[in-house]
Protein backbone atom coordinates (compact mmCIF):
# COMPACT_ATOMS: atom_id res chain seq x y z
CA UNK A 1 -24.49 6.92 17.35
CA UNK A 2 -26.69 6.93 14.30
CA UNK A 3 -25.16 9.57 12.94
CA UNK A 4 -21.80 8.31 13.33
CA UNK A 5 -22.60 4.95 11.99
CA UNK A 6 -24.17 6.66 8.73
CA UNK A 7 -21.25 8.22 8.15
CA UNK A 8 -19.10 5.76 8.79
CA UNK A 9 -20.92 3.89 6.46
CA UNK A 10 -20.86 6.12 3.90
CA UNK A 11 -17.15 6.60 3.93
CA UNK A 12 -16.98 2.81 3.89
CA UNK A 13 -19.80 2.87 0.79
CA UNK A 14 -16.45 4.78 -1.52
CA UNK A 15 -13.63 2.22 -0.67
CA UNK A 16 -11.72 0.72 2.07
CA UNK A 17 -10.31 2.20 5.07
CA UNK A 18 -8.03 0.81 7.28
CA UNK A 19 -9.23 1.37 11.34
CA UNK A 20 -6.35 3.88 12.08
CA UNK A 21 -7.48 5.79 9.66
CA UNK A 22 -11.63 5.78 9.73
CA UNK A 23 -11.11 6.31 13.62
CA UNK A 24 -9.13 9.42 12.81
CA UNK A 25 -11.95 10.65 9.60
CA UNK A 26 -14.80 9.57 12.71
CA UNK A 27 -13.02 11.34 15.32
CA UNK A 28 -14.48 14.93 15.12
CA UNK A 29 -17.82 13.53 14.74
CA UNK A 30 -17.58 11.16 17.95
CA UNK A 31 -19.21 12.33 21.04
CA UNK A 32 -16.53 9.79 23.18
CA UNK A 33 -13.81 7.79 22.48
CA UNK A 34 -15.64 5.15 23.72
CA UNK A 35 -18.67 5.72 21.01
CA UNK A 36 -15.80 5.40 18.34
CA UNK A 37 -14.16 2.41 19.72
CA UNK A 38 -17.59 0.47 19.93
CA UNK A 39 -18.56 1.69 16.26
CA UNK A 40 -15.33 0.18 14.88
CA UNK A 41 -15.95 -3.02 16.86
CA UNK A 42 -18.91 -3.57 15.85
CA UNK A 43 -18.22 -2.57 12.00
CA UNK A 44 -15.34 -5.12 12.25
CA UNK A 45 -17.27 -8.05 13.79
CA UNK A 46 -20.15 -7.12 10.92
CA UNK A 47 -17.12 -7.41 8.37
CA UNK A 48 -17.35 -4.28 7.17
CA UNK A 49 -14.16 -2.77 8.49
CA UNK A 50 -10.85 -4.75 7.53
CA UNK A 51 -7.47 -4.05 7.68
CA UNK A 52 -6.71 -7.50 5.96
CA UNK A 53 -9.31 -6.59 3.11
CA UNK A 54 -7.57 -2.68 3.07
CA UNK A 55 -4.29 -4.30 2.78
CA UNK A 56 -4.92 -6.39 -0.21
CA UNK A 57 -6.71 -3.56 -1.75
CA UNK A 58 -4.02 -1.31 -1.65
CA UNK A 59 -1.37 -3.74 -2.57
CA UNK A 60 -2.87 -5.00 -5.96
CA UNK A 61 -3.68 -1.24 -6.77
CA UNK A 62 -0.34 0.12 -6.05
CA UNK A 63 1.49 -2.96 -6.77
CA UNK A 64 2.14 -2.11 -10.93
CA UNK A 65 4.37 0.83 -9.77
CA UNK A 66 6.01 0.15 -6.33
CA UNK A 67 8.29 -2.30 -4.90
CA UNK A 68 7.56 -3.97 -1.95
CA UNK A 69 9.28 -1.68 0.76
CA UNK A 70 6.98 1.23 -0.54
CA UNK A 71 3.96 -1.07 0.02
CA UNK A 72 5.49 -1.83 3.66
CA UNK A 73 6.04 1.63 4.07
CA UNK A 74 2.66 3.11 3.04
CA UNK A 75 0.64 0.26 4.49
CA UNK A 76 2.67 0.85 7.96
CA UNK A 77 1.34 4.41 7.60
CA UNK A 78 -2.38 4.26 7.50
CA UNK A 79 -2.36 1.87 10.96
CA UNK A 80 -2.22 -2.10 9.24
CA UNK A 81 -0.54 -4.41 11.35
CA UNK A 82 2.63 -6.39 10.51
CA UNK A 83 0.51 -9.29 10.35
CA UNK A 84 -1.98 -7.91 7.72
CA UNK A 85 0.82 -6.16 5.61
CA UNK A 86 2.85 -9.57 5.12
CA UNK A 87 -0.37 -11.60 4.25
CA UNK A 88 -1.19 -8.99 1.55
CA UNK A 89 2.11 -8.53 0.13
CA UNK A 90 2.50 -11.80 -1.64
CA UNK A 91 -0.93 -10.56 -3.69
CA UNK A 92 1.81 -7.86 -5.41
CA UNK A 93 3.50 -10.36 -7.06
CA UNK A 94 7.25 -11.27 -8.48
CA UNK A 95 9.22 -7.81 -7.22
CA UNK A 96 11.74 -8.48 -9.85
CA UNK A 97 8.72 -8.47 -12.98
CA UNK A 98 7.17 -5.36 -11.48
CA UNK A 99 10.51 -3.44 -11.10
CA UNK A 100 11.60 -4.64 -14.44
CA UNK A 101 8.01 -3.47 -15.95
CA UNK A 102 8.83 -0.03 -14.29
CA UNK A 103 11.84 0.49 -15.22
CA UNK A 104 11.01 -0.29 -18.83
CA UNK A 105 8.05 2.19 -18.76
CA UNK A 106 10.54 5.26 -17.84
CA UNK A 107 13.68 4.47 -19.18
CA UNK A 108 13.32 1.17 -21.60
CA UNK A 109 17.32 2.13 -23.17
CA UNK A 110 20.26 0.51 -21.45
CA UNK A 111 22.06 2.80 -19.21
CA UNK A 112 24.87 3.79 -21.11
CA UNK A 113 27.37 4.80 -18.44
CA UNK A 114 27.90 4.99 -15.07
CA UNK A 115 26.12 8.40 -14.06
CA UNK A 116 22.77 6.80 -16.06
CA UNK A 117 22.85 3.61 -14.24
CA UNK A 118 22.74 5.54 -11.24
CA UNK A 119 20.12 7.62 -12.12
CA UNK A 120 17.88 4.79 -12.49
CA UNK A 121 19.04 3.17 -9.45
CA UNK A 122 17.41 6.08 -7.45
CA UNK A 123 14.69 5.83 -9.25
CA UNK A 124 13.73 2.71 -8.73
CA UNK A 125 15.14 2.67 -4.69
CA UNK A 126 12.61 5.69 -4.46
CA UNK A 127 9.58 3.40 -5.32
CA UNK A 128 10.37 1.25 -3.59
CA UNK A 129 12.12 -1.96 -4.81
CA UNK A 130 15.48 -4.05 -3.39
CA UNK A 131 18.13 -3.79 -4.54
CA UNK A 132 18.28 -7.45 -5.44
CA UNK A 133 15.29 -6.83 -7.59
CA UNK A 134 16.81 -2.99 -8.94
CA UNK A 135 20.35 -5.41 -10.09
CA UNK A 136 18.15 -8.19 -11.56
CA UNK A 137 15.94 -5.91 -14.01
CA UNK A 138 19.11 -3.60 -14.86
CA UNK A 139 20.73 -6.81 -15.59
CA UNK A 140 17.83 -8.10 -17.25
CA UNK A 141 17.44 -4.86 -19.64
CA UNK A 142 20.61 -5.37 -20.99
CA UNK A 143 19.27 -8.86 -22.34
């Protein structure tokens, strides 16, 4: 168990991990599945394993370039609950700000026709944002 703890915590030492994913990094090392359960219990109740605290992390780092249903998506992905993904979402901020901030990054010219506009519809559906949010900067752009 030493061993696995030491690794466990050195993982832990580089960033945040959420406990799907540790447990599967920890797996090959694990003598039982009941060794790796208990080492995750215990490095939650200690606080040093969060899937709240991995949430937020990865939210306000990938927040700047995707919309909220990427965030979902990803977050769903590496094991966070529902619960832990809609408490760290507010921490991305106004959808609308971020999508227009994108959108100005790559494009920053007024689609001129029809064929443009929906170019940089896709775009911006494939990172992620609504399509209340995609309408508002478009709409916004043209300002």
């Amino acid at each position: 168990m030493p061993d696995l703890r030491t690794h466990a915590l050195r993982l832990l030492a580089r960033r945040d991990y959420s406990r799907a994913e540790l447990r599967t990094r920890l797996a090959p090392r694990a003598e039982s599945a009941e060794q790796l359960e208990s080492l995750l219990e215990n490095l939650e109740a200690s606080q040093l394993l969060s899937d709240h605290r991995y949430a937020r992390q990865r939210v306000v780092s990938r927040s700047p370039r995707l919309g909220n249903a990427r965030l979902r998506q990803e977050l769903k992905a590496s094991g966070v609950d529902e619960e832990a993904i809609a408490a760290a979402l507010p921490e991305a901020g106004d959808e609308v700000e971020r999508c227009r901030a994108v959108w100005s990054r790559k494009f920053g010219v007024v689609p001129g026709g029809a064929e443009e506009r929906a170019r940089q519809q896709r775009f911006l559906q494939y990172r992620g944002f609504s399509a209340d949010a995609i309408r508002r900067a478009l709409a916004g752009g043209e300002d």
